[in-house]
N, C-alpha and C. Protein backbone atom coordinates (compact mmCIF):
# COMPACT_ATOMS: atom_id res chain seq x y z
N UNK A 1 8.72 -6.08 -10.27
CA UNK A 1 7.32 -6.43 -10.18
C UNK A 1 6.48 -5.22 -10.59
N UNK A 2 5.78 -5.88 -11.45
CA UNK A 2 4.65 -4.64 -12.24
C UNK A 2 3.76 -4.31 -10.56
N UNK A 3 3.42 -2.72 -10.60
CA UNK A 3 2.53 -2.32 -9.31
C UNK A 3 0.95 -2.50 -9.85
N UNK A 4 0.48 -3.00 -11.02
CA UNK A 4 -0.47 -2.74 -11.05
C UNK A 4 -1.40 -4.59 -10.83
N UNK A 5 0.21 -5.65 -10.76
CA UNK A 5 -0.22 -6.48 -10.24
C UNK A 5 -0.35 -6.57 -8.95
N UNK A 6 -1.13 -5.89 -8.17
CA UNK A 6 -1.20 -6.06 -6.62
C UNK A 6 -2.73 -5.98 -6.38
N UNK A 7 -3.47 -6.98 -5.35
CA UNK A 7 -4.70 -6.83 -5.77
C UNK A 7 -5.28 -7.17 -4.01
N UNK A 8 -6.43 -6.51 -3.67
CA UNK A 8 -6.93 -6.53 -2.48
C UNK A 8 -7.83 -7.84 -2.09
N UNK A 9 -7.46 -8.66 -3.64
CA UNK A 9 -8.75 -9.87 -3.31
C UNK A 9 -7.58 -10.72 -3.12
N UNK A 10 -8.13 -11.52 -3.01
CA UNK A 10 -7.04 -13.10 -2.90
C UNK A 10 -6.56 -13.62 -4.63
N UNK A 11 -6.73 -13.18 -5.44
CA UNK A 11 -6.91 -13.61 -7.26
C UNK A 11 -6.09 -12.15 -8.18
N UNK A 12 -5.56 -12.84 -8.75
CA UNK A 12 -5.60 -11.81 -10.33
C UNK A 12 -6.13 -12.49 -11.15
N UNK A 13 -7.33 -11.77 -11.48
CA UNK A 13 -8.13 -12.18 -13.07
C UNK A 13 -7.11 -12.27 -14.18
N UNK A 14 -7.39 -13.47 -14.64
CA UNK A 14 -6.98 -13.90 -15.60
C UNK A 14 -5.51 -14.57 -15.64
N UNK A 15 -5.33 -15.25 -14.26
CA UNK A 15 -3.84 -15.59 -13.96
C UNK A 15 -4.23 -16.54 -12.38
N UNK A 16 -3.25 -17.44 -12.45
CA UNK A 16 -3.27 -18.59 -11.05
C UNK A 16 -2.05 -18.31 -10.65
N UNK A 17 -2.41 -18.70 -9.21
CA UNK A 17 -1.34 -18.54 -8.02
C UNK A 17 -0.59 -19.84 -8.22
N UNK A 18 0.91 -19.63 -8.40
CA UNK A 18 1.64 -20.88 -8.96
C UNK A 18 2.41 -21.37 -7.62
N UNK A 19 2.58 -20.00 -7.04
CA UNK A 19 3.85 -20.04 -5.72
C UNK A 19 3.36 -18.84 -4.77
N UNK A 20 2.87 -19.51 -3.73
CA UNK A 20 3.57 -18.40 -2.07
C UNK A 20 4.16 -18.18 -1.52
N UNK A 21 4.96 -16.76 -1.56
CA UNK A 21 5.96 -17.01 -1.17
C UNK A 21 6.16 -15.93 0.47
N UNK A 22 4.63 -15.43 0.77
CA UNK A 22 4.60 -15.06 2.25
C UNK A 22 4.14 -14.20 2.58
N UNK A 23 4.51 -13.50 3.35
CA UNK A 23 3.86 -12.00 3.18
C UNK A 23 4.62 -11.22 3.90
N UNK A 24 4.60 -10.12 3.05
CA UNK A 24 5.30 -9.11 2.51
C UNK A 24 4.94 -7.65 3.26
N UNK A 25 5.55 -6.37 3.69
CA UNK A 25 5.11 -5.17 3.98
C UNK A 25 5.82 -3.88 3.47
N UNK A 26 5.59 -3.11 3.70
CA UNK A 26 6.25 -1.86 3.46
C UNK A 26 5.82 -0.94 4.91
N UNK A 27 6.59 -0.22 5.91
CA UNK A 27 6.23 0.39 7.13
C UNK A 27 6.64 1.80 6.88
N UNK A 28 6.07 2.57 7.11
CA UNK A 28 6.55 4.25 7.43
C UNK A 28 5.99 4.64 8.51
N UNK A 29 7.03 6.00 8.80
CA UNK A 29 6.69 6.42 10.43
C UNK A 29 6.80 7.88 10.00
N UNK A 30 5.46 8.70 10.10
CA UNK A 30 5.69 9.82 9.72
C UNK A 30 5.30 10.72 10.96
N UNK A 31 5.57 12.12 11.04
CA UNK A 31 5.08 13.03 12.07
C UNK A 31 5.04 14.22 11.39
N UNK A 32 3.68 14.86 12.11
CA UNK A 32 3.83 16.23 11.54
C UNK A 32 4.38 17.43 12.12
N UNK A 33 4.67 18.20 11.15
CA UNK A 33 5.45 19.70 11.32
C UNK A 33 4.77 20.22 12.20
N UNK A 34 5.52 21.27 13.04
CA UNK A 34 4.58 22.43 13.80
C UNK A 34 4.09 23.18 12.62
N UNK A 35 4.65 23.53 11.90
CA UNK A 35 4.54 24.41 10.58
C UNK A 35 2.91 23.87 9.28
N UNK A 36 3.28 22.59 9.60
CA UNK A 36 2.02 21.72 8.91
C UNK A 36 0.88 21.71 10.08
N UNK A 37 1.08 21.81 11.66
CA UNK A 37 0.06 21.83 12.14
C UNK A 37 -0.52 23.03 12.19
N UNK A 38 0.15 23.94 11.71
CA UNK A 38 -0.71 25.69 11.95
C UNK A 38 -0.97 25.89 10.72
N UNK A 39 -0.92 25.40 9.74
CA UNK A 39 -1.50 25.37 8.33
C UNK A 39 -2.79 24.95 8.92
N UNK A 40 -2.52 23.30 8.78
CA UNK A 40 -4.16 22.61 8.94
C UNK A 40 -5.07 23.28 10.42
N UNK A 41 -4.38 23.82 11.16
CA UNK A 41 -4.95 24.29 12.38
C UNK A 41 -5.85 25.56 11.37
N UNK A 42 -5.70 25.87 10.31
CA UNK A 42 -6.21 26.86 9.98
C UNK A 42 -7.59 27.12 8.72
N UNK A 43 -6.49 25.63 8.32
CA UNK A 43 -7.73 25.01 7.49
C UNK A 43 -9.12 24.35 8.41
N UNK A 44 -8.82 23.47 9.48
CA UNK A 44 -9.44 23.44 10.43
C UNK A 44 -10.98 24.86 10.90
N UNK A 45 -10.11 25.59 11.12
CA UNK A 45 -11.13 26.94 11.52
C UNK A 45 -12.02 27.07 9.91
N UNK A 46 -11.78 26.81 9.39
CA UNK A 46 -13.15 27.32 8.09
C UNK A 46 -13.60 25.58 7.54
N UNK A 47 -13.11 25.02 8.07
CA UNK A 47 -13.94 23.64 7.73
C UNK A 47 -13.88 22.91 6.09
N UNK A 48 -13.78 21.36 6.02
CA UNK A 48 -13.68 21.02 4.72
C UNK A 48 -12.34 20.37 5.03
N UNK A 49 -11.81 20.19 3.74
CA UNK A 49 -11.06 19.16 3.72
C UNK A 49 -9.77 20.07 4.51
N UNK A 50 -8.69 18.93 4.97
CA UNK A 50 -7.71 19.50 5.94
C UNK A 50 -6.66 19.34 4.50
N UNK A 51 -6.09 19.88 3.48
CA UNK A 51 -5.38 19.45 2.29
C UNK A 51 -4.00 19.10 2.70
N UNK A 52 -3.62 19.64 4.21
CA UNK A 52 -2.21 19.34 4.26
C UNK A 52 -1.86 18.35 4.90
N UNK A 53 -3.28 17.36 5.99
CA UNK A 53 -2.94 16.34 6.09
C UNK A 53 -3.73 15.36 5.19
N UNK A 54 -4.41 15.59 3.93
CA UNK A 54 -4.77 14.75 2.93
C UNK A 54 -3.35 14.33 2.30
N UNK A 55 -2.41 14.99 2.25
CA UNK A 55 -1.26 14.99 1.18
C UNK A 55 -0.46 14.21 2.30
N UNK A 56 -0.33 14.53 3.44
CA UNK A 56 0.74 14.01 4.43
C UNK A 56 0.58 12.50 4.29
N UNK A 57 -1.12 11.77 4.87
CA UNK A 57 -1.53 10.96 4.64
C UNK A 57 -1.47 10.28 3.26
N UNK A 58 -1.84 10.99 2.06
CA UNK A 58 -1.38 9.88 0.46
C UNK A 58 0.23 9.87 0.65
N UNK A 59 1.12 10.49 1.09
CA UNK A 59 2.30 10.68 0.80
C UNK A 59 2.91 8.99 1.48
N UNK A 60 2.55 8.96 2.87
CA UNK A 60 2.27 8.36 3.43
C UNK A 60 2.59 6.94 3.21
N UNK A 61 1.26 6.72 2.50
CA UNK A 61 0.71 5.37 2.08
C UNK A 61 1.10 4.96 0.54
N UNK A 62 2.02 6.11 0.01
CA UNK A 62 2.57 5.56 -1.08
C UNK A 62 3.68 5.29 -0.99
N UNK A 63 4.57 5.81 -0.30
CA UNK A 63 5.89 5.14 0.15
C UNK A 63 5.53 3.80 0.92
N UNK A 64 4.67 3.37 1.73
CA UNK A 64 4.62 2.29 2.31
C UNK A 64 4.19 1.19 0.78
N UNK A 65 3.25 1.61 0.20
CA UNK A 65 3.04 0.75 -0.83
C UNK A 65 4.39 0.59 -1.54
N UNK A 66 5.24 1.43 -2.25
CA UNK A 66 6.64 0.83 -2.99
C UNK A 66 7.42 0.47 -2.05
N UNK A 67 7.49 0.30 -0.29
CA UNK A 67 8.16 -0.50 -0.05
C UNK A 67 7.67 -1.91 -0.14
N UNK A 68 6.63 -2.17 -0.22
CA UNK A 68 5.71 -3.24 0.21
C UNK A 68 6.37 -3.91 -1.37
N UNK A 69 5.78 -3.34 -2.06
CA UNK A 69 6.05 -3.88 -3.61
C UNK A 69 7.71 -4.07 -3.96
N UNK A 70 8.38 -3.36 -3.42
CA UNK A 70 10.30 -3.53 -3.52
C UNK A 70 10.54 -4.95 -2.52
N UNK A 71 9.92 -4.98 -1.46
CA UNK A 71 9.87 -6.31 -0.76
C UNK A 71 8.95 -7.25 -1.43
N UNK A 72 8.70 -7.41 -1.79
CA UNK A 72 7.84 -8.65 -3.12
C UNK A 72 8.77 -8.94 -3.91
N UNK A 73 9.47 -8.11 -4.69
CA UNK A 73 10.25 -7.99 -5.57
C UNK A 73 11.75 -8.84 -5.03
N UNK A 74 12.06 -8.16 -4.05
CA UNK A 74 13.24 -8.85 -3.72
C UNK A 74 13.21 -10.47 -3.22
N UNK A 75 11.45 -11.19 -3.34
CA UNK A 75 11.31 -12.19 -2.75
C UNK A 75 11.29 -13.28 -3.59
N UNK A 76 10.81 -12.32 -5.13
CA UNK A 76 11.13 -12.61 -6.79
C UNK A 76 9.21 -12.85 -6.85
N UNK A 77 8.48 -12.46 -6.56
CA UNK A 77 7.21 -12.50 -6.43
C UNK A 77 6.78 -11.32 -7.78
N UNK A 78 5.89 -11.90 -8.25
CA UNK A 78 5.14 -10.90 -9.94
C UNK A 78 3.93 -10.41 -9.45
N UNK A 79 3.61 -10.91 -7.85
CA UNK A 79 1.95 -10.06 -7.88
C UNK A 79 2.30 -9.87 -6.40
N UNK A 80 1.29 -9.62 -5.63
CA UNK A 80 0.80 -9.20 -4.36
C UNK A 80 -0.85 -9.45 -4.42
N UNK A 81 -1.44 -10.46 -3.40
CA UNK A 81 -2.65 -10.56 -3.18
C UNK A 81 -3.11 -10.10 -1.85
N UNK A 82 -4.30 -9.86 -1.23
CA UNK A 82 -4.74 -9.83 0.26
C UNK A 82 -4.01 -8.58 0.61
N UNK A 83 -4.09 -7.25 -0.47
CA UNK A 83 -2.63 -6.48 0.03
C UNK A 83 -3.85 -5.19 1.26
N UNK A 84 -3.47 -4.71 1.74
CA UNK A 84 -4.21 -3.94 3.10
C UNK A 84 -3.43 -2.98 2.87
N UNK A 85 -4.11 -1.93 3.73
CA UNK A 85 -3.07 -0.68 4.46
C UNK A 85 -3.93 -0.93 6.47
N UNK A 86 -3.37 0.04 7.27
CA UNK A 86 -3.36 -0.07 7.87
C UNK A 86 -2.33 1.03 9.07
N UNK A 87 -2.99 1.72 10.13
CA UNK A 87 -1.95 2.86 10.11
C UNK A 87 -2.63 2.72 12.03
N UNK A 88 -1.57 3.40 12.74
CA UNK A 88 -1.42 3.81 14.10
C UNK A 88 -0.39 4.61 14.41
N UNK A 89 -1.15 5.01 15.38
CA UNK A 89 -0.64 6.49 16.22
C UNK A 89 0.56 5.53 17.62
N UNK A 90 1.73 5.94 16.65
CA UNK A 90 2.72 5.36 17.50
C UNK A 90 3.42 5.84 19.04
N UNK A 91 2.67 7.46 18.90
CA UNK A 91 3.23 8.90 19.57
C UNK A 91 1.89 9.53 18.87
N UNK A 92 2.36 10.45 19.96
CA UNK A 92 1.46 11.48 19.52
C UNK A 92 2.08 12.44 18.85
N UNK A 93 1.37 12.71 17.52
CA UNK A 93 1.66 12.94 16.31
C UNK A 93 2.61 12.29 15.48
N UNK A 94 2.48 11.11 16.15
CA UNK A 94 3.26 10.05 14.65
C UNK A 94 2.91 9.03 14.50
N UNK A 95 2.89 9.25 13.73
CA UNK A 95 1.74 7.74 12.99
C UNK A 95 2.58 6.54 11.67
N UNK A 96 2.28 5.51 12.03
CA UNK A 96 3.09 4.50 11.32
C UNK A 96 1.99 4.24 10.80
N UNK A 97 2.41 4.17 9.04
CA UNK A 97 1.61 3.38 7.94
C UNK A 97 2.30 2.15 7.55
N UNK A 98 1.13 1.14 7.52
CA UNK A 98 1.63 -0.49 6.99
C UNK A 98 0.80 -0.26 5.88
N UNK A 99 1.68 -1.46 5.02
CA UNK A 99 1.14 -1.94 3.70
C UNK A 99 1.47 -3.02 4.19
N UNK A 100 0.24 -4.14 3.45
CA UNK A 100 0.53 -5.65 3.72
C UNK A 100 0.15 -6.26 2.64
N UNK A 101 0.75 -7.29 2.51
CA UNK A 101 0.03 -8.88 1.78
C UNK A 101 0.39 -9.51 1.22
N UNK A 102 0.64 -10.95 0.57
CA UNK A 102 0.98 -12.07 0.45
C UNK A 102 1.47 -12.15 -0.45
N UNK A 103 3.33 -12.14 -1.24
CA UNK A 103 3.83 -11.88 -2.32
C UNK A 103 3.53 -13.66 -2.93
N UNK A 104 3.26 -13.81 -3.93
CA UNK A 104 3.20 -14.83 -4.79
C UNK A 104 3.45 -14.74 -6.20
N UNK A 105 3.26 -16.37 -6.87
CA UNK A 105 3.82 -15.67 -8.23
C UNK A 105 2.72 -16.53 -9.03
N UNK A 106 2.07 -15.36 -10.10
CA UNK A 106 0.76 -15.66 -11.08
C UNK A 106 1.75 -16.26 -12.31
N UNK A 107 0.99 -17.14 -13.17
CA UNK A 107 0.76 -16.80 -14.49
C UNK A 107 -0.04 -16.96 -14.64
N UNK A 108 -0.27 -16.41 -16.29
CA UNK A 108 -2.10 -16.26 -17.23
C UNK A 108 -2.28 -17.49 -17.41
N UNK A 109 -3.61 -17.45 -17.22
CA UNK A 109 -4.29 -18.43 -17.92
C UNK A 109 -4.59 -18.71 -19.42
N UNK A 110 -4.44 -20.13 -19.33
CA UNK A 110 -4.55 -20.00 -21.24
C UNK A 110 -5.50 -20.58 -20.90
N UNK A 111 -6.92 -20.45 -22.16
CA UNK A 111 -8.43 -21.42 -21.78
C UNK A 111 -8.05 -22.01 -23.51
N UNK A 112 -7.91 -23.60 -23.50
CA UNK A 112 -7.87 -24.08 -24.84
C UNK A 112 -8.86 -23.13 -25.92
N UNK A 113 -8.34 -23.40 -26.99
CA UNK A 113 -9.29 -22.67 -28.15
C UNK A 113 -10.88 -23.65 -28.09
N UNK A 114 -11.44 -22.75 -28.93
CA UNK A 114 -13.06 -23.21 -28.72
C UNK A 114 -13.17 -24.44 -29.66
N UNK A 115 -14.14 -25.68 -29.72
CA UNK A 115 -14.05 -26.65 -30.85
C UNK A 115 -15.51 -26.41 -31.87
């Protein structure tokens, strides 16, 4: 499944929902380092972006997205609609990221030629 068919609305432009086939996730459970917390503990003291939990966090949410999309795939699904993220503090300092949403299968639309 192409990743760039995955879409946060309910639609892919230029293509109909033929088949639903459910919905779909990808889950990660990440925690941070002592080593990553005295970094950002430090970035912290001068203020601005925290870069080492910006990266922890995308890192994150992109493994949850290719699981999300490898589970579509294995469901034989070509898109993902209604797809979310979604994250909680499972422990303290660990946090589970979801990816969600409804694997189905598009094709394009053909619009007859003009008369």
């Amino acid at each position: 499944m192409d990743p760039r068919w995955v879409s946060t609305t309910f639609e892919i432009t230029g293509c109909r929902v033929v088949k639903h086939l459910g919905v779909v996730r990808g889950i990660v459970v990440r925690s941070r380092s002592v080593v990553g917390n005295i970094g950002a503990g430090f970035q912290a003291f001068f203020g601005g972006n925290i870069s080492i939990y910006t990266e922890l966090c995308e890192q994150a949410r992109r493994e949850a997205f290719e699981l999300l999309v490898s589970h579509a795939s294995e469901l034989g699904a070509n898109a993902i609609v209604g797809m979310r993220y979604d994250a909680n503090e499972v422990a303290q300092g660990i946090t589970e990221v979801l990816a969600y949403g409804t694997a189905v299968v598009v094709e394009p639309v053909t619009t007859p030629p003009a008369v």
